[in-house]
Protein backbone atom coordinates (compact mmCIF):
# COMPACT_ATOMS: atom_id res chain seq x y z
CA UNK A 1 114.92 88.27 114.45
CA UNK A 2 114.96 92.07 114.42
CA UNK A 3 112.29 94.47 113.95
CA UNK A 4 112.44 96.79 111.13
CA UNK A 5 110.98 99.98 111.24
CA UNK A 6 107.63 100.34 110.26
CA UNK A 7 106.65 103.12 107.04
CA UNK A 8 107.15 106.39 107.84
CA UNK A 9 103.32 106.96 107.11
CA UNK A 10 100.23 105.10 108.18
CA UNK A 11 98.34 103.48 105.74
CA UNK A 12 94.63 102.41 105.68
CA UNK A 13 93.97 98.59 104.17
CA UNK A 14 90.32 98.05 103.52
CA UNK A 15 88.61 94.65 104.05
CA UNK A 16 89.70 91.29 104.24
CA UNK A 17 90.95 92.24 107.86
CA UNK A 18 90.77 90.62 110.98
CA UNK A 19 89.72 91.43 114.01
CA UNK A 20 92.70 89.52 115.63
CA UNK A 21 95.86 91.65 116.57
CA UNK A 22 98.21 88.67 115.46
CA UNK A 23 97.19 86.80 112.64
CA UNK A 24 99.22 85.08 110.16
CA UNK A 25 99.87 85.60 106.56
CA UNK A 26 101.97 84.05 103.93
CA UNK A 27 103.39 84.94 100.66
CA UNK A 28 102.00 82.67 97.24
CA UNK A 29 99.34 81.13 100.23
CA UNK A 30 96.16 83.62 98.64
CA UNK A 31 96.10 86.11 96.43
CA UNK A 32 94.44 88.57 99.01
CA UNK A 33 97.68 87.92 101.09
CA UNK A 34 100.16 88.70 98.73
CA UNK A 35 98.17 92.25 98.15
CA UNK A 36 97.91 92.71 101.82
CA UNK A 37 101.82 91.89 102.03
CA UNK A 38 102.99 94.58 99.62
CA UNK A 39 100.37 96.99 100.65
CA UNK A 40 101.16 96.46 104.42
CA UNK A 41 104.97 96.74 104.12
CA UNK A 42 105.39 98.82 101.09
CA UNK A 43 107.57 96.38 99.48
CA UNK A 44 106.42 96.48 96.52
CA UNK A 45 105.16 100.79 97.24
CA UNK A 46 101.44 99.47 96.22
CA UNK A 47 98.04 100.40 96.81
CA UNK A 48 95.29 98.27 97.84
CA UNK A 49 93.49 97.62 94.89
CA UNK A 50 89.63 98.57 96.38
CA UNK A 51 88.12 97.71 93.27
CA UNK A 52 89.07 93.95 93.42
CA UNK A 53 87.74 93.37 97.06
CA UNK A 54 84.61 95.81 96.48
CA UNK A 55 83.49 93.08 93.51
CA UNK A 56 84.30 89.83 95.18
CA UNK A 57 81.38 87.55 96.17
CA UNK A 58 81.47 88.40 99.88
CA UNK A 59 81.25 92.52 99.53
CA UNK A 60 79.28 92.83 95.61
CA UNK A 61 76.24 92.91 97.53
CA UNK A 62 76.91 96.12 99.75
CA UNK A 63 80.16 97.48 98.38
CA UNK A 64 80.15 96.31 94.49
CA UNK A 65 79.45 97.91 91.10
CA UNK A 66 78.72 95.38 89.13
């Protein structure tokens, strides 16, 4: 396998990280993954939608709006 180059400009992806430097992640697996896929590698030139993970369960408390 090759490596591609990565995007010419850093991005920042907020939560639902890991602390791990090598973790795995697969397309149609989660819908958290398949953001974190097109955010991560631009495929699809998205941005993380903060809103979403801000409002889940786990964050609502601290992070949410609702």
């Amino acid at each position: 396998m090759k490596w591609e180059k990565a995007a010419p400009t850093p991005r920042r992806y907020y939560l639902y990280t890991s602390q791990d430097t090598v973790w795995p992640v697969g397309r149609n697996m989660r819908p958290e993954w398949d953001d974190l896929i097109a955010f991560a590698f631009a495929f699809d030139d998205k941005d993380q939608d903060i809103d979403y993970f801000r409002n889940l369960r786990f964050w609502a408390p601290r992070f949410g709006d609702r």
